[in-house]
N, C-alpha and C. Protein backbone atom coordinates (compact mmCIF):
# COMPACT_ATOMS: atom_id res chain seq x y z
N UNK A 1 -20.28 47.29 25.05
CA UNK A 1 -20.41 46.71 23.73
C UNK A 1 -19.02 46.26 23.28
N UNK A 2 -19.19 44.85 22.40
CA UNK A 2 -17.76 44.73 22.22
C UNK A 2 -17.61 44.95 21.09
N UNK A 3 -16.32 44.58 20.52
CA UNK A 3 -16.06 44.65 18.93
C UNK A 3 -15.49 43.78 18.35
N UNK A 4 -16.17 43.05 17.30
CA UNK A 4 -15.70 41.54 16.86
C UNK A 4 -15.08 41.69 15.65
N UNK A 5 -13.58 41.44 15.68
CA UNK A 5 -12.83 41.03 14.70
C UNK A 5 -12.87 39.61 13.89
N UNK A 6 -13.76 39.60 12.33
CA UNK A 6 -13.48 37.95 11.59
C UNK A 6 -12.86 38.50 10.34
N UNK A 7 -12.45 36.92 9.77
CA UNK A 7 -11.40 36.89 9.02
C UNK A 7 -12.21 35.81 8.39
N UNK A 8 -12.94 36.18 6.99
CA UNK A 8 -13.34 35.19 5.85
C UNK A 8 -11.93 35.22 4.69
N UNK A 9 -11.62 33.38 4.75
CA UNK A 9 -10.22 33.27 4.59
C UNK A 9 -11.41 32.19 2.84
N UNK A 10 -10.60 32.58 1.58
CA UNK A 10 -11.19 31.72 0.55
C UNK A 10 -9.82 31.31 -0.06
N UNK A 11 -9.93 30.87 -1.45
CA UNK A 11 -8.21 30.08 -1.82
C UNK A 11 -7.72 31.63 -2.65
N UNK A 12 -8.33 33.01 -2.28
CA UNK A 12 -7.74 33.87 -2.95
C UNK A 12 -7.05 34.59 -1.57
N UNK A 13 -7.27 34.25 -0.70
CA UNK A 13 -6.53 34.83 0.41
C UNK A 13 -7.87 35.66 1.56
N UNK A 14 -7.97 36.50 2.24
CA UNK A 14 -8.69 37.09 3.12
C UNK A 14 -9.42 37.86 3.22
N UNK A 15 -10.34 38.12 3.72
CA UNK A 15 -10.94 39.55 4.12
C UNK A 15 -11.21 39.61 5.55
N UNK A 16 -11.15 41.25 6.22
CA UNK A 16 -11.42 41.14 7.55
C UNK A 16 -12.23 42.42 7.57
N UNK A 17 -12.88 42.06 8.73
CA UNK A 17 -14.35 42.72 9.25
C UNK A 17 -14.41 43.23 10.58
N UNK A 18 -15.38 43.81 10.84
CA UNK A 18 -15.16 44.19 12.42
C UNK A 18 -16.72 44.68 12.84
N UNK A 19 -17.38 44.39 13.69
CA UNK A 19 -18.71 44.78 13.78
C UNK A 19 -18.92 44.79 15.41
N UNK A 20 -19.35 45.94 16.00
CA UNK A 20 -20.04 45.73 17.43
C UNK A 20 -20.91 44.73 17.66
N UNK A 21 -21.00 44.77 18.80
CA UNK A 21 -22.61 43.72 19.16
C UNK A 21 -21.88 43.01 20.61
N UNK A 22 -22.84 42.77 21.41
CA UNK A 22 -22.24 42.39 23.12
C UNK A 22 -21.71 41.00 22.75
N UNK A 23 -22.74 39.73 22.83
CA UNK A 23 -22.43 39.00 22.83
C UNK A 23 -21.23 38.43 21.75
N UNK A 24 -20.99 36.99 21.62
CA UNK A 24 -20.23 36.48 21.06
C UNK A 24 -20.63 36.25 19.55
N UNK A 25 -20.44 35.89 18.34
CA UNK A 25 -20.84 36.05 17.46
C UNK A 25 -21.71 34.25 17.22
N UNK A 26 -23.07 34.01 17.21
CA UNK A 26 -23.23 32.39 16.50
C UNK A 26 -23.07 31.79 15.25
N UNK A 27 -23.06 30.80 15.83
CA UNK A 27 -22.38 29.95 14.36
C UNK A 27 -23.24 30.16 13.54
N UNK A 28 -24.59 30.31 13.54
CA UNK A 28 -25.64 31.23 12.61
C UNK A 28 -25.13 32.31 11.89
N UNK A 29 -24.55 33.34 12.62
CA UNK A 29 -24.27 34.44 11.95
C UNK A 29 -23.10 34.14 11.40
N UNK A 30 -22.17 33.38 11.79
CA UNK A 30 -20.97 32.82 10.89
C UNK A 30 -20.81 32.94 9.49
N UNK A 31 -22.41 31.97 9.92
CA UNK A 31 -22.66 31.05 8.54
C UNK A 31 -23.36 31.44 7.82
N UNK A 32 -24.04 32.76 8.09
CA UNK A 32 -25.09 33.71 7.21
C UNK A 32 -23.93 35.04 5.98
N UNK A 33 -22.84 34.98 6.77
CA UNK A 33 -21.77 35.96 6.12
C UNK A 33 -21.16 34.72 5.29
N UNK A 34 -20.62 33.33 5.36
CA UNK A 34 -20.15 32.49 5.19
C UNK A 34 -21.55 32.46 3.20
N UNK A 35 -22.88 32.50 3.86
CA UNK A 35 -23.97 32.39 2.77
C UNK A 35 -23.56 33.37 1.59
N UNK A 36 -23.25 34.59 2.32
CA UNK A 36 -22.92 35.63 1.12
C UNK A 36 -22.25 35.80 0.39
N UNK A 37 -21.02 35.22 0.57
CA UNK A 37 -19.93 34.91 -0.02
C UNK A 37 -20.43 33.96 -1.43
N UNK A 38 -20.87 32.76 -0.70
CA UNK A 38 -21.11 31.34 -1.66
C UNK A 38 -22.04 32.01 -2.50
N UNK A 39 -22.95 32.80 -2.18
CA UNK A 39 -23.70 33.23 -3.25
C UNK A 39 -23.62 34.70 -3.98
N UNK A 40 -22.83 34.99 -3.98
CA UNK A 40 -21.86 36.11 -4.80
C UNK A 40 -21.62 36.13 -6.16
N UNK A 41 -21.41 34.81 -6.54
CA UNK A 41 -21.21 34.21 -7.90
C UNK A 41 -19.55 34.23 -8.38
N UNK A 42 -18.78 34.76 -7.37
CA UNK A 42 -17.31 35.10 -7.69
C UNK A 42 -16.39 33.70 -7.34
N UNK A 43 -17.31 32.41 -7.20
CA UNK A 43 -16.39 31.27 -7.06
C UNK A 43 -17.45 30.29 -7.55
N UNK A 44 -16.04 28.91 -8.47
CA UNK A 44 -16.41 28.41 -8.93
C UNK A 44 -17.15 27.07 -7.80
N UNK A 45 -17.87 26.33 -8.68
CA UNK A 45 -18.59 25.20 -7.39
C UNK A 45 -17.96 24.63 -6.79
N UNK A 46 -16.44 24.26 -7.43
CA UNK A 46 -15.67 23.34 -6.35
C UNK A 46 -14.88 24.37 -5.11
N UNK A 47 -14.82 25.27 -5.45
CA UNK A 47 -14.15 26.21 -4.02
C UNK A 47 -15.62 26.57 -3.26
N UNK A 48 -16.62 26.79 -3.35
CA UNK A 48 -17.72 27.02 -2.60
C UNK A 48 -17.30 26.87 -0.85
N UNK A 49 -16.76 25.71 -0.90
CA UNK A 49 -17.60 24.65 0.30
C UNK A 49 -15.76 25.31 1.23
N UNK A 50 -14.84 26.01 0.24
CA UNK A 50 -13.35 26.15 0.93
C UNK A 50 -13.32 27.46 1.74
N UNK A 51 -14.70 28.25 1.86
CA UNK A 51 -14.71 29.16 2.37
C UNK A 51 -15.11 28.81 3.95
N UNK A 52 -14.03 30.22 4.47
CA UNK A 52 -14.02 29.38 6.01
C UNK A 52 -14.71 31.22 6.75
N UNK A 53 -15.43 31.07 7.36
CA UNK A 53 -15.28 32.63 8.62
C UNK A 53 -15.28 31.96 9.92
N UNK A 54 -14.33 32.87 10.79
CA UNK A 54 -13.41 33.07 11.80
C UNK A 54 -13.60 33.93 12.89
N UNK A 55 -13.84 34.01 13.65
CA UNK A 55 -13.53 34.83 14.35
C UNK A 55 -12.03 35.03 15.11
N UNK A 56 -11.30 36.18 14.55
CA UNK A 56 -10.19 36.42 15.14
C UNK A 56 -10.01 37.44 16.18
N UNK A 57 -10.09 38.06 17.06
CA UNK A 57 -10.46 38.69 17.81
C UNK A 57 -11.89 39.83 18.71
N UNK A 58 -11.69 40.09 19.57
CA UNK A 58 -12.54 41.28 20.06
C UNK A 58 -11.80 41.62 21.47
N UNK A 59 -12.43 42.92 21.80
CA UNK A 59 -12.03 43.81 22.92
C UNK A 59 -13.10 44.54 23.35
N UNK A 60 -12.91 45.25 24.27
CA UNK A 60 -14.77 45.81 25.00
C UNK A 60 -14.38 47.28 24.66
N UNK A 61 -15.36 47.45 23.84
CA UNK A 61 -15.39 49.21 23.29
C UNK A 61 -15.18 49.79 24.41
N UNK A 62 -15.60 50.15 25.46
CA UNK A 62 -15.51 50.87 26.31
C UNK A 62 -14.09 51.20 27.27
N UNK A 63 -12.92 50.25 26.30
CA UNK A 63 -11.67 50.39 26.79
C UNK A 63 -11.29 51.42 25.76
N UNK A 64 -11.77 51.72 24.40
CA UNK A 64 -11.17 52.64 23.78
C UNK A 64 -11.01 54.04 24.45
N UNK A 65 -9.84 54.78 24.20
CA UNK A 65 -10.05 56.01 24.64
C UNK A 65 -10.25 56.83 23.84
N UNK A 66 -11.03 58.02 24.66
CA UNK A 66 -10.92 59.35 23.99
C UNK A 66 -9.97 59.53 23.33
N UNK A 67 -9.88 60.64 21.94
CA UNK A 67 -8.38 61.42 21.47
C UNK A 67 -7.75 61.90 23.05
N UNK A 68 -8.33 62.73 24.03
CA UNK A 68 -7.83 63.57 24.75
C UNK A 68 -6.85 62.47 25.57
N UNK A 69 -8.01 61.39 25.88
CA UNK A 69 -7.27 60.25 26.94
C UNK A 69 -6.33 59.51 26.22
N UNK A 70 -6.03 59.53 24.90
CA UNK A 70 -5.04 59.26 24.52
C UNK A 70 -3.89 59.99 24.45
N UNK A 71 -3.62 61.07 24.44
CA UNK A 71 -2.99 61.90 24.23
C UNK A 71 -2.31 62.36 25.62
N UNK A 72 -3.26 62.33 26.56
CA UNK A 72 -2.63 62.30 28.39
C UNK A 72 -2.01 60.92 28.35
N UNK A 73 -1.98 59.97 28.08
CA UNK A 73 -1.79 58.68 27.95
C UNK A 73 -0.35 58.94 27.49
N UNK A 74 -0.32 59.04 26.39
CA UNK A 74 0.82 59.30 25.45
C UNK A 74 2.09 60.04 26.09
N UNK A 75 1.50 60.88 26.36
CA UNK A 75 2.29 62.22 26.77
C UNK A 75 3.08 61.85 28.55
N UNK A 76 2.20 60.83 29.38
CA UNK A 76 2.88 60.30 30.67
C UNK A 76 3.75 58.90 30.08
N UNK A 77 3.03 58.30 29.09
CA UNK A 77 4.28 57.62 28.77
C UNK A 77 5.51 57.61 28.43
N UNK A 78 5.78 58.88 27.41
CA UNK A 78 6.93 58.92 27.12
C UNK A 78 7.33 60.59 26.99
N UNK A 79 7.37 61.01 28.51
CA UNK A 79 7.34 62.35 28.87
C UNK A 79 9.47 62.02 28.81
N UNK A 80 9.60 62.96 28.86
CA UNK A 80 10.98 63.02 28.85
C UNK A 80 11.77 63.09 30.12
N UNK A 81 12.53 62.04 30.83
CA UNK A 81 12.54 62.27 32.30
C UNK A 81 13.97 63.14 32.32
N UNK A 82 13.97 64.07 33.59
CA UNK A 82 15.07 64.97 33.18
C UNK A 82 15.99 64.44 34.99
């Protein structure tokens, strides 16, 4: 499963999100988060149309590690060499 990083950018500046799901995200679902916004009521009619969503990153969950595997991780990285 991956994990999708977007970034709904309006003329007040950003918000960012993050949601699992395998595939890639469609321009459907873009544009269904893109819907919620416009109909929020928190912008006037002429900024409506200035709202943009993004997708700015993802990575495959299954690279996250454990605390433990982080911590063995950690600990061979910057073990103290004598």
């Amino acid at each position: 499963m991956k994990v999708w990083n977007i970034r709904v950018t309006d003329r007040n500046g950003f918000d960012s999100y993050s949601f699992f799901q395998e595939d890639q995200p469609t321009n459907q679902q873009l544009e269904a988060i893109k819907k919620i916004y416009q109909n929020s009521g928190r912008y006037f009619p002429e900024d409506i149309e200035d709202i943009e969503v993004e997708i700015k990153s993802n990575f495959d969950n299954q690279n996250i590690p454990t605390y433990e595997q982080l911590i063995d991780h950690l600990k061979d990285k910057y073990r103290i060499i004598k």
